[in-house]
N, C-alpha and C. Protein backbone atom coordinates (compact mmCIF):
# COMPACT_ATOMS: atom_id res chain seq x y z
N UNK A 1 -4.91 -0.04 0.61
CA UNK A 1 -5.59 1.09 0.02
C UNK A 1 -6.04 0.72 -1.38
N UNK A 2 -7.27 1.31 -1.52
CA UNK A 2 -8.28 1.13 -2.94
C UNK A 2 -7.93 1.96 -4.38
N UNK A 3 -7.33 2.20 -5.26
CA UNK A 3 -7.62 3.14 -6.06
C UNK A 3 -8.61 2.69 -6.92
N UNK A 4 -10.02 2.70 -7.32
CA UNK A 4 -10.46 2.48 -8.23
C UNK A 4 -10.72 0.70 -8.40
N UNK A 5 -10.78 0.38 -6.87
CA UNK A 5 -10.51 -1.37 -7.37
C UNK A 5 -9.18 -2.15 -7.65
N UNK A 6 -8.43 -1.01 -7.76
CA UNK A 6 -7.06 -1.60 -7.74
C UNK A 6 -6.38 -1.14 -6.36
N UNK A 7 -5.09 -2.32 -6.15
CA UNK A 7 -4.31 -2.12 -4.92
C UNK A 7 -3.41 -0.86 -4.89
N UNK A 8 -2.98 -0.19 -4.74
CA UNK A 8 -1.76 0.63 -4.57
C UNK A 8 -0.53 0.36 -5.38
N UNK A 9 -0.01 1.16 -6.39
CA UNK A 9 0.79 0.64 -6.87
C UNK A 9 1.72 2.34 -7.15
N UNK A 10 3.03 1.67 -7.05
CA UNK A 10 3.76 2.87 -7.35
C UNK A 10 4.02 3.77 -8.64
N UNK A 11 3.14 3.49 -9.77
CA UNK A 11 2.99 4.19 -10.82
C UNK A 11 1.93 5.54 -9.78
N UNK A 12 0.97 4.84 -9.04
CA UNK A 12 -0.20 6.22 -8.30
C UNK A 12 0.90 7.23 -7.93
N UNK A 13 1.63 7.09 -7.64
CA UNK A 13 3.12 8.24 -6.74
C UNK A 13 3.13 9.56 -7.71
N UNK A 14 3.58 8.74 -8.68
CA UNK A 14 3.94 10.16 -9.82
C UNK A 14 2.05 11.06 -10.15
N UNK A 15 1.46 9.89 -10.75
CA UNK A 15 -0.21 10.41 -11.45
C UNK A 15 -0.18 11.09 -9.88
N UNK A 16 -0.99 10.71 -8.46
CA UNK A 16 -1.27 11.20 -7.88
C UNK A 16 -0.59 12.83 -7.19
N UNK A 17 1.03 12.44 -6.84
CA UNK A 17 1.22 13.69 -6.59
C UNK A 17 1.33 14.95 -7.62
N UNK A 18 1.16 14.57 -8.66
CA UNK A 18 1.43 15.36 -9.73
C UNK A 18 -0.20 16.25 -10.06
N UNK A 19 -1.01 15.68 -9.34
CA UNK A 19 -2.11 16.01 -9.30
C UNK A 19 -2.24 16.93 -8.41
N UNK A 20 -2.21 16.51 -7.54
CA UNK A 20 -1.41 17.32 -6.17
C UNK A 20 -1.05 18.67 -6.06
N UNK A 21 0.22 18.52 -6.56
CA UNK A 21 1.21 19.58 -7.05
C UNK A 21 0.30 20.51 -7.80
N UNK A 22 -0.69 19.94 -9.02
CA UNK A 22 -1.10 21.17 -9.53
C UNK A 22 -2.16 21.88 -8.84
N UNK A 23 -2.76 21.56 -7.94
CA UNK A 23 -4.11 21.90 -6.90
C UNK A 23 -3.64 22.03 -6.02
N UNK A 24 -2.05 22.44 -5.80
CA UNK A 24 -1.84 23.08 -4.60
C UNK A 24 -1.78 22.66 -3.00
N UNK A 25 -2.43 20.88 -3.30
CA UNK A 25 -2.25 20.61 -2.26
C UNK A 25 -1.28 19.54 -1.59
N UNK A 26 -0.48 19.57 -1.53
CA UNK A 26 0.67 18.76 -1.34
C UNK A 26 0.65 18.56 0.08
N UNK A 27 0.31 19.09 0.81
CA UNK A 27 -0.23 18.88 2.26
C UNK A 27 -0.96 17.76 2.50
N UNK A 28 -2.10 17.37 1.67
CA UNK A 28 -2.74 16.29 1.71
C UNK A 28 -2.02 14.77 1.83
N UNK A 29 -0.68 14.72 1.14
CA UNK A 29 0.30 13.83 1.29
C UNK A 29 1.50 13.79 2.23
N UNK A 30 1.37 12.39 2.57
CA UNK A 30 2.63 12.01 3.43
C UNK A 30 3.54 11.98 2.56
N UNK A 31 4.17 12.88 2.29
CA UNK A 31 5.48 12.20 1.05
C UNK A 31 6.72 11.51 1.73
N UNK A 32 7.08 11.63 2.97
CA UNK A 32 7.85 10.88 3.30
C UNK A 32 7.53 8.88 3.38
N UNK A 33 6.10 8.94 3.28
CA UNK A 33 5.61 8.08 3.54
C UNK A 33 5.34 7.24 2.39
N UNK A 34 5.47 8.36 1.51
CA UNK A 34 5.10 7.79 -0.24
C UNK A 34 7.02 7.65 -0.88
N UNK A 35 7.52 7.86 -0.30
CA UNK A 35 9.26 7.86 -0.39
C UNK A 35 9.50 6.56 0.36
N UNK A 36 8.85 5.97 1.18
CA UNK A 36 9.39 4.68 2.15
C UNK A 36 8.90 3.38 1.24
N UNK A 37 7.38 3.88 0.78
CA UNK A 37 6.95 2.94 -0.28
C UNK A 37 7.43 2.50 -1.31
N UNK A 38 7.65 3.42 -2.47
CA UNK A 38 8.49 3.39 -3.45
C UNK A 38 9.73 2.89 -3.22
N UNK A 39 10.46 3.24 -2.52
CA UNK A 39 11.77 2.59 -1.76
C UNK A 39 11.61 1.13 -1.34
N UNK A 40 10.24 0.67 -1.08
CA UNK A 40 10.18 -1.16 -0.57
C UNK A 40 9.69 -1.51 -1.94
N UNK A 41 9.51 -1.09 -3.02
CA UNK A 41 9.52 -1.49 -4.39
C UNK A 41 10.62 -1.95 -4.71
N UNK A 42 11.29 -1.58 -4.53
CA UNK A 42 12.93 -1.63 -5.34
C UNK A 42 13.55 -2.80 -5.23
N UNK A 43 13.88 -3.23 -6.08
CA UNK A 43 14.58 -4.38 -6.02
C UNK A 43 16.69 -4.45 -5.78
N UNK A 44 16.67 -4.79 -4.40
CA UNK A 44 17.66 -4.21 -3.91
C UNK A 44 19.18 -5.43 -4.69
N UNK A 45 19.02 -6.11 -4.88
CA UNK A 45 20.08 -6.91 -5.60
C UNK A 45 20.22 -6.49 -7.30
N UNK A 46 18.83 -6.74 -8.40
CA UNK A 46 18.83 -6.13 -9.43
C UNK A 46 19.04 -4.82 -9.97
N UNK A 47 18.29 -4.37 -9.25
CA UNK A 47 17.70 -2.88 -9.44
C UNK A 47 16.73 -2.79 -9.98
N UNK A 48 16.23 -1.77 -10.29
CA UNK A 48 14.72 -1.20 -10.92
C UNK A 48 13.58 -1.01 -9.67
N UNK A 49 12.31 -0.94 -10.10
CA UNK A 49 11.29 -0.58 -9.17
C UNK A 49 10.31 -1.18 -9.61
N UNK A 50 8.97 -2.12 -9.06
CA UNK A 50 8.20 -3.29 -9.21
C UNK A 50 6.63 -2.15 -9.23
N UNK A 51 5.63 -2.55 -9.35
CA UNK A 51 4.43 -2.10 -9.02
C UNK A 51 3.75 -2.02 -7.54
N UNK A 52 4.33 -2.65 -6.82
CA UNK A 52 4.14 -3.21 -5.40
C UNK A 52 5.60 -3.96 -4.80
N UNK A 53 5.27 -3.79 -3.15
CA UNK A 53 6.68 -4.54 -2.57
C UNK A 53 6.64 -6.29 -2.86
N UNK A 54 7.94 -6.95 -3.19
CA UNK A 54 8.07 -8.06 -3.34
C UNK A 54 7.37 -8.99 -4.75
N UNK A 55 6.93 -7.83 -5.88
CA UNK A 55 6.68 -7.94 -7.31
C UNK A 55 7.62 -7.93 -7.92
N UNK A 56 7.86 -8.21 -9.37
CA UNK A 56 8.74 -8.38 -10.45
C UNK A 56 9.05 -6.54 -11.07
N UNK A 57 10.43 -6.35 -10.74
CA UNK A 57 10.79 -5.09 -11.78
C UNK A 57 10.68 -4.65 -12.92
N UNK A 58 9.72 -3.53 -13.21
CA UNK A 58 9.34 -3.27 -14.91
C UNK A 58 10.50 -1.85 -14.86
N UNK A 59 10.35 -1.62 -16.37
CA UNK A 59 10.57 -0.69 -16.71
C UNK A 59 9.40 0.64 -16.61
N UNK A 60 8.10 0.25 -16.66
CA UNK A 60 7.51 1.34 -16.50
C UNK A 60 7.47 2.24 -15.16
N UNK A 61 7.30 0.61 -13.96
CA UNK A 61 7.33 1.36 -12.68
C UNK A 61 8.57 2.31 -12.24
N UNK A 62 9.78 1.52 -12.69
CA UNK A 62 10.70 2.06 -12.40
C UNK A 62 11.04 3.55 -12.61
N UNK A 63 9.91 3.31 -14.38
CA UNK A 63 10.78 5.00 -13.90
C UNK A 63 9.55 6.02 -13.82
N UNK A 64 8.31 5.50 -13.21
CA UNK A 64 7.40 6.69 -12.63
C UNK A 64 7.75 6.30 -10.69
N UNK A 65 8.67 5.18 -10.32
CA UNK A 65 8.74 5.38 -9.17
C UNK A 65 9.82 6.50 -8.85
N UNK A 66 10.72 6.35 -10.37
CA UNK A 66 12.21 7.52 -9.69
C UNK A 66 11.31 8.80 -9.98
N UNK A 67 10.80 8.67 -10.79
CA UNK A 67 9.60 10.66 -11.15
C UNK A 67 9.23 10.65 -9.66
N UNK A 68 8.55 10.00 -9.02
CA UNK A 68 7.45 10.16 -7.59
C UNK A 68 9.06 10.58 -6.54
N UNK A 69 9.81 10.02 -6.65
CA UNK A 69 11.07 10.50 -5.67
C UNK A 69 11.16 11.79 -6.01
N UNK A 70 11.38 11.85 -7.51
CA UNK A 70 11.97 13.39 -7.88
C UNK A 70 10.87 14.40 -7.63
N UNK A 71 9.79 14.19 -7.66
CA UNK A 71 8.72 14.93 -7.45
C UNK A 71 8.60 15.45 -5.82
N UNK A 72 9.02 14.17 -5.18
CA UNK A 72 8.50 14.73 -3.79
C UNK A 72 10.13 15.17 -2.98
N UNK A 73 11.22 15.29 -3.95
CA UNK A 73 12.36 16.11 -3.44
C UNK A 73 12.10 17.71 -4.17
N UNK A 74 11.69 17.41 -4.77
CA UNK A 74 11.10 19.21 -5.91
C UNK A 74 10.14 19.90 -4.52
N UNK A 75 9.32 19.24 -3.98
CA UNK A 75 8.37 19.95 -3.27
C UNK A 75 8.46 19.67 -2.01
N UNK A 76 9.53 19.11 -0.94
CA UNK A 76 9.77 18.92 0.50
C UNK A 76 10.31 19.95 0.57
N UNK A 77 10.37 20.80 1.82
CA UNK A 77 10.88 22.13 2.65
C UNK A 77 11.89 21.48 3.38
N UNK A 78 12.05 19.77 3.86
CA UNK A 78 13.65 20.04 4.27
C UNK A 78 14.23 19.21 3.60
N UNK A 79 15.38 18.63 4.01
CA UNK A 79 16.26 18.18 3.03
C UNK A 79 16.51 16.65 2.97
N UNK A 80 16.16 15.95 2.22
CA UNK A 80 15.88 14.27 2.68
C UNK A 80 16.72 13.51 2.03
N UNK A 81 16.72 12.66 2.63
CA UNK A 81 18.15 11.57 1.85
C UNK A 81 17.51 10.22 1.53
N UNK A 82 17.25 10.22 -0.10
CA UNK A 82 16.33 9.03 -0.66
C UNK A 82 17.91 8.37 -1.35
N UNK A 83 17.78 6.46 -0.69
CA UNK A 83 18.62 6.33 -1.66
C UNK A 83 18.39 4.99 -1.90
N UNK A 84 18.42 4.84 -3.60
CA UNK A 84 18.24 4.52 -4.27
C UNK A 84 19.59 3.59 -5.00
N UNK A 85 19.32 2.49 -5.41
CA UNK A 85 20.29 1.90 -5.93
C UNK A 85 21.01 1.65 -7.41
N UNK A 86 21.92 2.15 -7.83
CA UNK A 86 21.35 2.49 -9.17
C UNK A 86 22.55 1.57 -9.80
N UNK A 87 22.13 0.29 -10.51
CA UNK A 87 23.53 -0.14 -11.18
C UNK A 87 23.56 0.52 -12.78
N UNK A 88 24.90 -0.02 -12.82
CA UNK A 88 25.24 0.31 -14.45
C UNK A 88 25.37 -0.79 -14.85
N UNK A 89 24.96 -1.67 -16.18
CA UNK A 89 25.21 -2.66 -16.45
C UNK A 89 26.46 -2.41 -17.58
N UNK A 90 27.43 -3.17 -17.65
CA UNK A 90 28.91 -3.61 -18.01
C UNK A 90 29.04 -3.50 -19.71
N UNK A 91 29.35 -2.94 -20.66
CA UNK A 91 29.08 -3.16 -22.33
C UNK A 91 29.69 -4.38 -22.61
């Protein structure tokens, strides 16, 4: 998929559904489908969340990919189980 010339990247999750959300149309999205994506971002040994699957973990994606989770658990009608890996690093 195209945005603008660019590939798909999981920062679109948050901008797009948030767009969404305010125009009412949240129907237009698969959010379970935009929850499977974001989820093959993740970097399952480190942690964090990449721009795309099998990319390097930023801090930015990471945390407009956890917004796009939280966003599309704010606005699903049933009850979904996103999970996410979350370490703590050690002081």
């Amino acid at each position: 998929m195209d945005v603008m010339g660019s590939s798909l990247q999981v920062c679109y999750s948050w901008w797009c559904l948030s767009a969404l959300s305010i125009l009412g149309r949240l129907d237009w999205i698969d959010q379970q489908a935009l929850q499977k994506f974001i989820l093959s971002c993740q970097d399952d040994e480190g942690g964090g969340i990449s721009d795309r699957p099998d990319d390097m973990v930023d801090v930015y994606h990471t945390f407009f990919g956890i917004a796009g989770i939280a966003n599309t658990h704010t606005h699903t009608h049933t009850h979904t189980h996103t999970h996410l890996r979350i370490f703590v690093l050690g002081k």
